[in-house]
N, C-alpha and C. Protein backbone atom coordinates (compact mmCIF):
# COMPACT_ATOMS: atom_id res chain seq x y z
N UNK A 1 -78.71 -16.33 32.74
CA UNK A 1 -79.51 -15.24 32.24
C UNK A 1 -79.02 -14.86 30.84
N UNK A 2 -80.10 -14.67 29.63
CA UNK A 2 -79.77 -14.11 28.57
C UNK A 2 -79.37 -12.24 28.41
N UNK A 3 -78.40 -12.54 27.88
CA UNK A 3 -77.35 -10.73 27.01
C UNK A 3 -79.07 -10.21 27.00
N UNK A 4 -79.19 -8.91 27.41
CA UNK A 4 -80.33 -8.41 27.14
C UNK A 4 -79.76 -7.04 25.89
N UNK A 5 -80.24 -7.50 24.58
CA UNK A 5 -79.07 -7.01 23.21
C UNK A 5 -79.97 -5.15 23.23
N UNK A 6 -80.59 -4.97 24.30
CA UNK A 6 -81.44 -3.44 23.93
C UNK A 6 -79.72 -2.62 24.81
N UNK A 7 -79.04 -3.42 25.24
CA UNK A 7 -77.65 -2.91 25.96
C UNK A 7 -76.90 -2.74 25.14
N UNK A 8 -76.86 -3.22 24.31
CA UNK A 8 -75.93 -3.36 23.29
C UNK A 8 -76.13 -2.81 21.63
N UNK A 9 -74.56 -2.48 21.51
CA UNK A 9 -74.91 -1.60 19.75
C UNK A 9 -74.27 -2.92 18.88
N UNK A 10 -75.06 -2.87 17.50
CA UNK A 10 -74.98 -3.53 16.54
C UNK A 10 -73.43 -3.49 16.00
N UNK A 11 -72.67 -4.63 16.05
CA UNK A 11 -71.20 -4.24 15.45
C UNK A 11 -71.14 -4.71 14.30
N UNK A 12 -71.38 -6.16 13.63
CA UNK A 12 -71.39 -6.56 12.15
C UNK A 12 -72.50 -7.69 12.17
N UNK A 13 -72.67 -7.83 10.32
CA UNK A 13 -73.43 -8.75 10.31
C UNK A 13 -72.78 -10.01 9.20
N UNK A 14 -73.15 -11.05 9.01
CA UNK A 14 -72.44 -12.08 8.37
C UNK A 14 -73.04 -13.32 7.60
N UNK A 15 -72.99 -13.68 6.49
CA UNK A 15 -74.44 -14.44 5.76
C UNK A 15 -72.99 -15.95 5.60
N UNK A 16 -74.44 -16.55 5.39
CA UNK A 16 -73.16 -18.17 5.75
C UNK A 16 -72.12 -18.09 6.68
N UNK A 17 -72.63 -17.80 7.69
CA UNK A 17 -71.09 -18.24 8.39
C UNK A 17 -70.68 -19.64 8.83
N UNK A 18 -69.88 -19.63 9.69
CA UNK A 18 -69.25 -21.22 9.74
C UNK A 18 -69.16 -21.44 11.08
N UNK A 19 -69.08 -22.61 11.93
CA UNK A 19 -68.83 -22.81 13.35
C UNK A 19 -67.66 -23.48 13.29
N UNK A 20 -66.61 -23.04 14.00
CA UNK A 20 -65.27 -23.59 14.29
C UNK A 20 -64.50 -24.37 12.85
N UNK A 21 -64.96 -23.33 11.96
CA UNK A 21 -64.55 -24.18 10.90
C UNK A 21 -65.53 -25.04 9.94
N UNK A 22 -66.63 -25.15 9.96
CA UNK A 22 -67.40 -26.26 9.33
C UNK A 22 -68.68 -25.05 9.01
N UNK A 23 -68.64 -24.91 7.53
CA UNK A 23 -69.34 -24.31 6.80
C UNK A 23 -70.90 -24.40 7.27
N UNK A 24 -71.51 -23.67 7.72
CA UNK A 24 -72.89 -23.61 7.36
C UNK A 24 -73.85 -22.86 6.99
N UNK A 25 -74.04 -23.19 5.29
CA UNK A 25 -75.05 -22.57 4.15
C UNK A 25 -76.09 -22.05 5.42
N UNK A 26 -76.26 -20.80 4.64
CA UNK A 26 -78.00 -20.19 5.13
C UNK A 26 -77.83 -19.45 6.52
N UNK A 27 -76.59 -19.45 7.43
CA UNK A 27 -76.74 -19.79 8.52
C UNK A 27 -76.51 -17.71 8.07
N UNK A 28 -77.19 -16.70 8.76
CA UNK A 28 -77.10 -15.34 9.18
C UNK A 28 -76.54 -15.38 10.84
N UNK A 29 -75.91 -13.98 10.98
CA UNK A 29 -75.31 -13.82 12.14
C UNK A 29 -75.33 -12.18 12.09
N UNK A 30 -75.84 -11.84 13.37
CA UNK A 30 -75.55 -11.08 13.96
C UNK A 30 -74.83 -10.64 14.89
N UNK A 31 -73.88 -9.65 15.18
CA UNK A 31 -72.81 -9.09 16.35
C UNK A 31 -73.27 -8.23 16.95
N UNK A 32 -72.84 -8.21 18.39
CA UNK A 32 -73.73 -7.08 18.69
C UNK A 32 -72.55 -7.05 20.13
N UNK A 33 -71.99 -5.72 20.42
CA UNK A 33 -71.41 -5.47 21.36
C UNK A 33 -70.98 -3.97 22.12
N UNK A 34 -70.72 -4.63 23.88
CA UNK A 34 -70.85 -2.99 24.84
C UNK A 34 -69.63 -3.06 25.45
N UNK A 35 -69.21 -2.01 26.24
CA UNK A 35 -68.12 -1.66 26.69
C UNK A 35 -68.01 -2.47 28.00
N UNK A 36 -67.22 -3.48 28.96
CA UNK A 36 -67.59 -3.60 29.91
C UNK A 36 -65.99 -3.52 30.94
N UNK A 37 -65.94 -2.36 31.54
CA UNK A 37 -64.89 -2.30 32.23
C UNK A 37 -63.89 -1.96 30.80
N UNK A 38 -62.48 -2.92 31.18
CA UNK A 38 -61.51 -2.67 30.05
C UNK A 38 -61.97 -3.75 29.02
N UNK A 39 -62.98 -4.34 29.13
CA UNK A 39 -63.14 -5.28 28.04
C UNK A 39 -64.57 -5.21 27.31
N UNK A 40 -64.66 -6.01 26.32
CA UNK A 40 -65.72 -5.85 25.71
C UNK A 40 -66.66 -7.12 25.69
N UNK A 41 -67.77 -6.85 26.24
CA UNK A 41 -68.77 -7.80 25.72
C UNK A 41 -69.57 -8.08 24.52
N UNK A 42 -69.39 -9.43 23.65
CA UNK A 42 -69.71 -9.62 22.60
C UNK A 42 -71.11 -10.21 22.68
N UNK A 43 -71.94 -10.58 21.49
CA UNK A 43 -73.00 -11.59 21.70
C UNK A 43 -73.56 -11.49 20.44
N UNK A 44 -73.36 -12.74 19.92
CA UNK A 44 -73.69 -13.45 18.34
C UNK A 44 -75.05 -13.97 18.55
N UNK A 45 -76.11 -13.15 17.58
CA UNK A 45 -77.76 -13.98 17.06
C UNK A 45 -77.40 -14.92 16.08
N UNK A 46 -78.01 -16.07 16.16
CA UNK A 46 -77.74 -16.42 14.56
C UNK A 46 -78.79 -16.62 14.18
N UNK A 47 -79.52 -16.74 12.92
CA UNK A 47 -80.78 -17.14 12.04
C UNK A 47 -80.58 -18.32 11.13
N UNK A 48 -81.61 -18.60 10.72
CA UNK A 48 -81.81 -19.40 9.57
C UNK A 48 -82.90 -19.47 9.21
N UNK A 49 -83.03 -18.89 7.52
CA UNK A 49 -84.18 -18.94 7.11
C UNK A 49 -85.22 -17.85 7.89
N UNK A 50 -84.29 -16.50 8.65
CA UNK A 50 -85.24 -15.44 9.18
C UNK A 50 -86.06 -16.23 10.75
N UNK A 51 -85.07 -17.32 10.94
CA UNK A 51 -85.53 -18.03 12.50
C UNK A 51 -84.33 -17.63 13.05
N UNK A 52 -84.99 -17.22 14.37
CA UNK A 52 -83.61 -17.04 15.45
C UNK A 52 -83.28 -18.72 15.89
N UNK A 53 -82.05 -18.89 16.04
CA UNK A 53 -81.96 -20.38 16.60
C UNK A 53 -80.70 -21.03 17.70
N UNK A 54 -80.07 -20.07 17.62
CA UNK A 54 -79.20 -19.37 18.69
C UNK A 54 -78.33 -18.48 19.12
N UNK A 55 -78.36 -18.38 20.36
CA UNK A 55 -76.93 -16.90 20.37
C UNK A 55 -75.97 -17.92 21.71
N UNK A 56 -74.97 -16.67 21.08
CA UNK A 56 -73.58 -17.46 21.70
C UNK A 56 -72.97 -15.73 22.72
N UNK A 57 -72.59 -16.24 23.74
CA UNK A 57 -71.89 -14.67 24.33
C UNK A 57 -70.83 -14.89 25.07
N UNK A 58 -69.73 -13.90 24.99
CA UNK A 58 -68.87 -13.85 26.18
C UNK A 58 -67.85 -12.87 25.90
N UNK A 59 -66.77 -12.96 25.99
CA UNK A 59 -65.89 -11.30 25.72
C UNK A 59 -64.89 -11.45 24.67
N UNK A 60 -64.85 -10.28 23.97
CA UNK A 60 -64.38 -10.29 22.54
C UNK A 60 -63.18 -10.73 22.72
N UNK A 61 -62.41 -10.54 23.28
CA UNK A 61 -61.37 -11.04 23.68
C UNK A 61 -60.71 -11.97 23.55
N UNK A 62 -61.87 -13.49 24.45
CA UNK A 62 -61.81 -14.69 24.69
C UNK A 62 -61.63 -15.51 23.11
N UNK A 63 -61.07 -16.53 22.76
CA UNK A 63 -60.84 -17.44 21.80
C UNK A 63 -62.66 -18.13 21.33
N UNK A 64 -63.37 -18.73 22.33
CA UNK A 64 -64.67 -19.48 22.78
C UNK A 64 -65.38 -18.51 23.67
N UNK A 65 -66.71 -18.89 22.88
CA UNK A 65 -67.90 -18.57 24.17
C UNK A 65 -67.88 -18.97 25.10
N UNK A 66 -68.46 -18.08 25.99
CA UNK A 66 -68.65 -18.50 27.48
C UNK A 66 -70.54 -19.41 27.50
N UNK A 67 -70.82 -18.80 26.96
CA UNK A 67 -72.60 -19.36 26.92
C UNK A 67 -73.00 -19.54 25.28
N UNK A 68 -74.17 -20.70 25.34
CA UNK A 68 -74.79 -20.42 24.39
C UNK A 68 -76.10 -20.62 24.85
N UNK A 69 -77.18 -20.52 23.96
CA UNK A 69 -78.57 -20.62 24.54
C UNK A 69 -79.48 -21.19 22.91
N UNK A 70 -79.79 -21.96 23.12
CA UNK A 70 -80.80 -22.59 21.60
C UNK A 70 -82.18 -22.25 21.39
N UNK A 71 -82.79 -21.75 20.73
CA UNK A 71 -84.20 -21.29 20.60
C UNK A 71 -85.03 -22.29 20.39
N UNK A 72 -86.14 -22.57 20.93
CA UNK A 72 -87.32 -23.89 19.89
C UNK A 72 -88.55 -22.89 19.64
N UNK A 73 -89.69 -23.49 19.43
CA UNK A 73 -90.83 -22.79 19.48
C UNK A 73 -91.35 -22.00 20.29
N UNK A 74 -90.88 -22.57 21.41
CA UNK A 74 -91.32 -21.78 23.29
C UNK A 74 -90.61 -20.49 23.65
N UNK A 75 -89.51 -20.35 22.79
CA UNK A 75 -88.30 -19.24 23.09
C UNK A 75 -87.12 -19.96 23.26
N UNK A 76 -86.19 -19.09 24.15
CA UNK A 76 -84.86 -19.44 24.11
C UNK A 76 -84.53 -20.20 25.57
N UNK A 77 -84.10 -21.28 25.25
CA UNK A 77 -83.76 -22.38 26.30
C UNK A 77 -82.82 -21.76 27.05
N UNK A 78 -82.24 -22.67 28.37
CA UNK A 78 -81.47 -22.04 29.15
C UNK A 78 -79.84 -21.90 28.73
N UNK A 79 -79.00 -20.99 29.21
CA UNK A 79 -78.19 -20.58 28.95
C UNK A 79 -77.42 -21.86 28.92
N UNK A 80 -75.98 -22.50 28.33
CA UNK A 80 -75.26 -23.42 28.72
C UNK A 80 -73.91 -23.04 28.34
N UNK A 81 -72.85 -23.85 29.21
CA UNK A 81 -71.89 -23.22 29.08
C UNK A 81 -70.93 -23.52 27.39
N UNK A 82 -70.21 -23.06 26.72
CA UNK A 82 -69.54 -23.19 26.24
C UNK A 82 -70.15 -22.61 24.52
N UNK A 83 -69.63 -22.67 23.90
CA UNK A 83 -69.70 -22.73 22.63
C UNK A 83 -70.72 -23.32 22.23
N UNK A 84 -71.49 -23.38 21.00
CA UNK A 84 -72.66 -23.98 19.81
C UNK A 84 -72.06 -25.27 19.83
N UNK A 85 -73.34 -26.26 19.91
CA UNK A 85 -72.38 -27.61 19.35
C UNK A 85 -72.64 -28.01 17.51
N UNK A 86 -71.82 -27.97 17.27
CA UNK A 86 -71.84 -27.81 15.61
C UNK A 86 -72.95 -28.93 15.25
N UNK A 87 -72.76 -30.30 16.13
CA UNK A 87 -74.01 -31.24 15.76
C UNK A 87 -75.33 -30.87 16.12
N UNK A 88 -75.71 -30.21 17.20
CA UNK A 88 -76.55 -29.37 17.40
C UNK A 88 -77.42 -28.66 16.53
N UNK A 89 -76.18 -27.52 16.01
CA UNK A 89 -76.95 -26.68 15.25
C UNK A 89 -77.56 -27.33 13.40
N UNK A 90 -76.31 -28.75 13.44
CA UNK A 90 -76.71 -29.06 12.11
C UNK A 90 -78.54 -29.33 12.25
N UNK A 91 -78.73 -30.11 13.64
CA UNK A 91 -79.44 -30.59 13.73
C UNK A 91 -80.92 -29.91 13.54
N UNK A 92 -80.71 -28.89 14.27
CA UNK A 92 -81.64 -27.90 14.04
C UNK A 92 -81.71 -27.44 12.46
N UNK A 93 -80.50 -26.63 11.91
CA UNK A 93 -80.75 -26.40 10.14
C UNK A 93 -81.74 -27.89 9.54
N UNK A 94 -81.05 -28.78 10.11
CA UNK A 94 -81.94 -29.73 9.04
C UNK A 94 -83.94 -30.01 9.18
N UNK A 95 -83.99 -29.86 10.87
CA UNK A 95 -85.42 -29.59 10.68
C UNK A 95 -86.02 -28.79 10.30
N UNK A 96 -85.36 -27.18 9.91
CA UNK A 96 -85.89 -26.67 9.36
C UNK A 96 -85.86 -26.50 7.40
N UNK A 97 -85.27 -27.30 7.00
CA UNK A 97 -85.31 -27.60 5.98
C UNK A 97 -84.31 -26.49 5.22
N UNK A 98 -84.28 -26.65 3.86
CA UNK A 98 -83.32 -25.79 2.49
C UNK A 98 -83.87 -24.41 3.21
N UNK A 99 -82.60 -23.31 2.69
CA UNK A 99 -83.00 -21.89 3.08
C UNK A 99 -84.24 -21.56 1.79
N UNK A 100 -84.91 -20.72 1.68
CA UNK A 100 -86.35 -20.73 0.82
C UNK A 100 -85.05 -19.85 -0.20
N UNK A 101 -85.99 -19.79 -1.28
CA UNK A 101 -85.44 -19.20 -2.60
C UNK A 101 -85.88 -17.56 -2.61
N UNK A 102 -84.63 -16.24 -2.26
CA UNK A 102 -85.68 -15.24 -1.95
C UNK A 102 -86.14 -14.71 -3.35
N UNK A 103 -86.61 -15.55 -4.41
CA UNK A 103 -87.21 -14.49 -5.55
C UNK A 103 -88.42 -14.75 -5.33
């Protein structure tokens, strides 16, 4: 089941960020996290190019996600365990082509 984020308050936001180290241009991120017990639940949107294209969740705490989930045209695919796969997501940035020029 997907983080339902209307639970959750906005904590930061982040332009280019990187996955485990490996830069990726264009890529926006959103944070978004709630109180749960003594710990906290986290859960990262990411965009590109103003497309949602995946979120990653599990507790702030933890080193790695517990889930991620990939978006296509239909919505957001099923949850899977672990972390973004960096080839993955290249894969996706590249079908969607260069981030647009915002002037």
């Amino acid at each position: 089941m997907l983080p339902d984020l209307s639970r959750f308050e906005m904590h930061r936001e982040a332009a280019d960020v990187d996955l485990d180290g490996t830069p990726m241009p264009g890529l926006h991120a959103t944070f978004h996290r709630r109180p749960a017990g003594s710990r906290t639940e986290s859960v990262g949107v990411y965009r590109y190019a103003g497309i949602e294209i995946f979120m990653a969740w599990g507790y702030a705490d933890e080193a790695h996600c517990r889930f991620t989930a990939y978006a296509d045209e239909h919505g957001w695919g099923a949850p899977r365990r672990g972390c973004p796969s960096v080839d993955a997501v290249r894969d996706l940035l590249a079908t969607l082509g260069p981030v647009p020029d915002p002037r």
